[in-house]
Protein backbone atom coordinates (compact mmCIF):
# COMPACT_ATOMS: atom_id res chain seq x y z
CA UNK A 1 62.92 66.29 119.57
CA UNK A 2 61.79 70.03 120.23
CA UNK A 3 63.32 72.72 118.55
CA UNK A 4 64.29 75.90 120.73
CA UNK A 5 61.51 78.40 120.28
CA UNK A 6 63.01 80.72 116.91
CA UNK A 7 63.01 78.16 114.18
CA UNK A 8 66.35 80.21 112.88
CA UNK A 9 67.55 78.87 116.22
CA UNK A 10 71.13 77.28 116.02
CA UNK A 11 70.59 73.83 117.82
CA UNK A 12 67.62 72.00 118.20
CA UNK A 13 67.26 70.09 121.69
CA UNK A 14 68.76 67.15 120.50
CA UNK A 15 72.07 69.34 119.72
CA UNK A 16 71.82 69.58 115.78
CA UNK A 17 72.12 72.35 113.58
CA UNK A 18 68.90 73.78 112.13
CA UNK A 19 68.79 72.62 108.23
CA UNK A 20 67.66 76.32 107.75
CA UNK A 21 70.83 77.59 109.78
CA UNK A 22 73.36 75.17 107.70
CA UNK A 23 72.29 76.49 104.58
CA UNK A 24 72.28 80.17 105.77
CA UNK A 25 76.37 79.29 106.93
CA UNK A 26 77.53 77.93 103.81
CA UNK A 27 76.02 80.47 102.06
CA UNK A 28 77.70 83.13 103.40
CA UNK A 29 81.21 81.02 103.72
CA UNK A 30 80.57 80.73 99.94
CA UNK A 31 79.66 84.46 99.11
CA UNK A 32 83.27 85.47 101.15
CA UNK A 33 85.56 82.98 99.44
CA UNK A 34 84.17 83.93 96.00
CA UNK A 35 82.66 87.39 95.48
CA UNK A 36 86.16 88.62 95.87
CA UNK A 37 87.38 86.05 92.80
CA UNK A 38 84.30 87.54 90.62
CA UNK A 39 84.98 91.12 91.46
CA UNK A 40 88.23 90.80 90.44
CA UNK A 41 87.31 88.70 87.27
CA UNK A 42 84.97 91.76 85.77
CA UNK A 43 87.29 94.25 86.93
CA UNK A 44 89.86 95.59 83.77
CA UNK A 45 92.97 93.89 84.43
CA UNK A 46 96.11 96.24 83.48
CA UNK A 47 96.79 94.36 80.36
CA UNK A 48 93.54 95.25 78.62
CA UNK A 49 93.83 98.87 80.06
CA UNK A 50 97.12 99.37 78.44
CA UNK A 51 96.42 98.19 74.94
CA UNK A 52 92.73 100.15 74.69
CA UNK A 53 94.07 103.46 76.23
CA UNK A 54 97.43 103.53 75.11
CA UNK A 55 96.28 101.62 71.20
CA UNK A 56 99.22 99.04 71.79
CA UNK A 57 99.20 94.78 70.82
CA UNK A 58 99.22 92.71 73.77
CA UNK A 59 102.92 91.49 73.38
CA UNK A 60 103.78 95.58 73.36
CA UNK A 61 101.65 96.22 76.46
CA UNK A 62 103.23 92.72 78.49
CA UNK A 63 106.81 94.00 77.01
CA UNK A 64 106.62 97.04 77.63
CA UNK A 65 105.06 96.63 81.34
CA UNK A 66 107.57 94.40 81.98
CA UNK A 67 110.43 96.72 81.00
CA UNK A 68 109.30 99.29 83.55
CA UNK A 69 108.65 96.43 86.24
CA UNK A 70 112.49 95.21 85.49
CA UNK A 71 113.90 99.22 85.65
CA UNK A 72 111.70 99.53 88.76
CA UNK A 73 113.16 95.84 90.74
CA UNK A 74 116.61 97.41 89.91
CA UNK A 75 115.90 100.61 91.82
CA UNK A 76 114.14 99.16 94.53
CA UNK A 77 115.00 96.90 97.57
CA UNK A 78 113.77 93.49 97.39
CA UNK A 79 110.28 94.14 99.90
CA UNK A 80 109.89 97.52 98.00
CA UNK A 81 109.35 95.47 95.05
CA UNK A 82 107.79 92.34 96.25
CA UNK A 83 105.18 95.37 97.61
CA UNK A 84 104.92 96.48 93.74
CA UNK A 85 104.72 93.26 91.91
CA UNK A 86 101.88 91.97 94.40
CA UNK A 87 99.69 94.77 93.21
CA UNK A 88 100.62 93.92 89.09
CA UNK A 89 99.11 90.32 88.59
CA UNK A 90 101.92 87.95 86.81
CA UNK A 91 104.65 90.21 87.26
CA UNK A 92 107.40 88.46 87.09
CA UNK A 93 106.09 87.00 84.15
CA UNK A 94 105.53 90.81 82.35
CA UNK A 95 109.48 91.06 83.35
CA UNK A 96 110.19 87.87 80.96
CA UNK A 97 108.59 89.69 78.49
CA UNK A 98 110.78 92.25 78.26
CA UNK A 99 113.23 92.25 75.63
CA UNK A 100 116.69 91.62 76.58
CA UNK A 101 118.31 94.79 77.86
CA UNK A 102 121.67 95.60 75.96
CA UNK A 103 124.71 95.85 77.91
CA UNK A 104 125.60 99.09 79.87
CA UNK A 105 128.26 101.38 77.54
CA UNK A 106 131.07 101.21 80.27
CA UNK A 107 132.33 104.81 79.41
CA UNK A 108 128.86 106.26 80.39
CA UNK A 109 129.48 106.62 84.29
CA UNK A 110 125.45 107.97 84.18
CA UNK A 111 123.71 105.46 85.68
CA UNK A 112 120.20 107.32 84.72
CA UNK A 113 121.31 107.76 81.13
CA UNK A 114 121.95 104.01 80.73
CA UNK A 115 118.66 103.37 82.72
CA UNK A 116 116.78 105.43 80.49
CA UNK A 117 118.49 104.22 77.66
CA UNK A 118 117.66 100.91 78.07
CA UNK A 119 113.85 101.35 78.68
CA UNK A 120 113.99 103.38 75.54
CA UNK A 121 115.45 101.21 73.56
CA UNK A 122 113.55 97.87 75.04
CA UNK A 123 109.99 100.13 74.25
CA UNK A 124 111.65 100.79 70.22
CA UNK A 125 112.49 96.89 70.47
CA UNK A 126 108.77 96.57 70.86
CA UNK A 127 107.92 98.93 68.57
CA UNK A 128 107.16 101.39 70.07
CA UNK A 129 108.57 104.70 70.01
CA UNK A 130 110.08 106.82 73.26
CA UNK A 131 107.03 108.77 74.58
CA UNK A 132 105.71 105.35 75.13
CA UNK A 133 107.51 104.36 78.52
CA UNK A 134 106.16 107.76 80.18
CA UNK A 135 102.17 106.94 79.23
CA UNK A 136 102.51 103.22 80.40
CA UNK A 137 104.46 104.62 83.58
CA UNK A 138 101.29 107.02 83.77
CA UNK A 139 98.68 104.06 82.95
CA UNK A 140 100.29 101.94 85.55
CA UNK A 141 100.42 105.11 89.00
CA UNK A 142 96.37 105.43 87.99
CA UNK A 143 95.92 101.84 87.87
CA UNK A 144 97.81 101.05 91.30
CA UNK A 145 95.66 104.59 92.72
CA UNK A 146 92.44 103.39 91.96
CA UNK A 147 93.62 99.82 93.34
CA UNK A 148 94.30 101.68 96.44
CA UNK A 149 97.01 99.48 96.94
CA UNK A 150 99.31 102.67 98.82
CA UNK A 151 102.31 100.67 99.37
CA UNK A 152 102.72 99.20 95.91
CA UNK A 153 102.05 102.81 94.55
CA UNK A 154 104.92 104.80 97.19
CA UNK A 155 107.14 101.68 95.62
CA UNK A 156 106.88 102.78 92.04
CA UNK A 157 107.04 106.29 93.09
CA UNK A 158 110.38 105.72 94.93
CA UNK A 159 111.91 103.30 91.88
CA UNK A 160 112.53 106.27 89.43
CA UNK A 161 114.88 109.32 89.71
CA UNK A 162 112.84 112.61 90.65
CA UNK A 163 114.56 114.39 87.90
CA UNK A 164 114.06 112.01 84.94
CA UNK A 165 112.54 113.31 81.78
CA UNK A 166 111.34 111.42 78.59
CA UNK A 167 110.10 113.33 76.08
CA UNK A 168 109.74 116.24 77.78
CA UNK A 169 107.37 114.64 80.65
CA UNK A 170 108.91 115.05 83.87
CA UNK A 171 108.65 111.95 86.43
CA UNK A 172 107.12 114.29 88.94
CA UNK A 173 104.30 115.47 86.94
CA UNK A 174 103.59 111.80 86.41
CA UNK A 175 102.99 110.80 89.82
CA UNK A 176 101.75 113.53 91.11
């Protein structure tokens, strides 16, 4: 049996990979299925980022995630949100961790004011008081930006009202 003359050669005469040439493969099939599971591994997950920046427990920073994830599915269409919760690991899991959202007053006929009121209270549920839902909302756009995940970020834009306001933050000055 005589090897083809570069000994990085793919067959040898007698049709068989090079040992040297095997090894080089599987190495690289290796390094492509799981770099990308490492990366993401040392990576701060959202969780973690919300409770250091933002000085919350883990339960508030799931709830509280999840509360804007379950305002944001019922503003969006089903793909707009499927585009969001791809780029939020577990998030239909955050949204169970929500507390339960009271029942809408029937008299109010403001769908935003019953919206808002509801994240409000599920944040004060959690303990947390009502400037809370704007810095997670504001944790969450710079975590989806430096994901570079675009679609899951135009999403959340498009699931709030332009015009709403909690305590005196404006939506638009958050994601812009």
């Amino acid at each position: 049996m005589t090897a083809l003359s570069h000994p990085d050669s793919t067959l040898t005469s007698s049709g068989y990979f090079s040992l040297f040439r095997a090894v080089r493969i599987v190495s690289v099939v290796l390094s492509i299925l799981f770099v990308p599971l490492l990366q993401a591994e040392t990576q701060p997950g959202l969780i973690p980022t919300l409770v250091s920046k933002l000085n919350v427990s883990e339960p508030q920073a799931r709830g509280g995630l999840g509360a804007i994830l379950e305002m944001a599915s019922a503003n969006l269409s089903s793909s707009q949100f499927g585009q969001l919760a791809s780029a939020i690991p577990g998030a239909k899991d955050l949204i169970k961790a929500a507390p339960p959202v009271e029942m809408p007053d029937p008299l109010k006929k403001d769908v935003q004011s019953n919206a808002l009121f509801d994240l409000n209270n599920q944040f004060m549920k959690l303990g947390m008081d009502n400037s809370m839902p704007m810095k997670f909302a504001q944790t969450l756009v710079e975590y989806l930006k430096s994901s570079g995940n675009v679609k899951a970020l135009q999403a959340f834009k498009d699931s709030f009202p332009l015009n709403l306001k909690l305590e005196g933050t404006s939506w638009m000055d958050i994601i812009n």
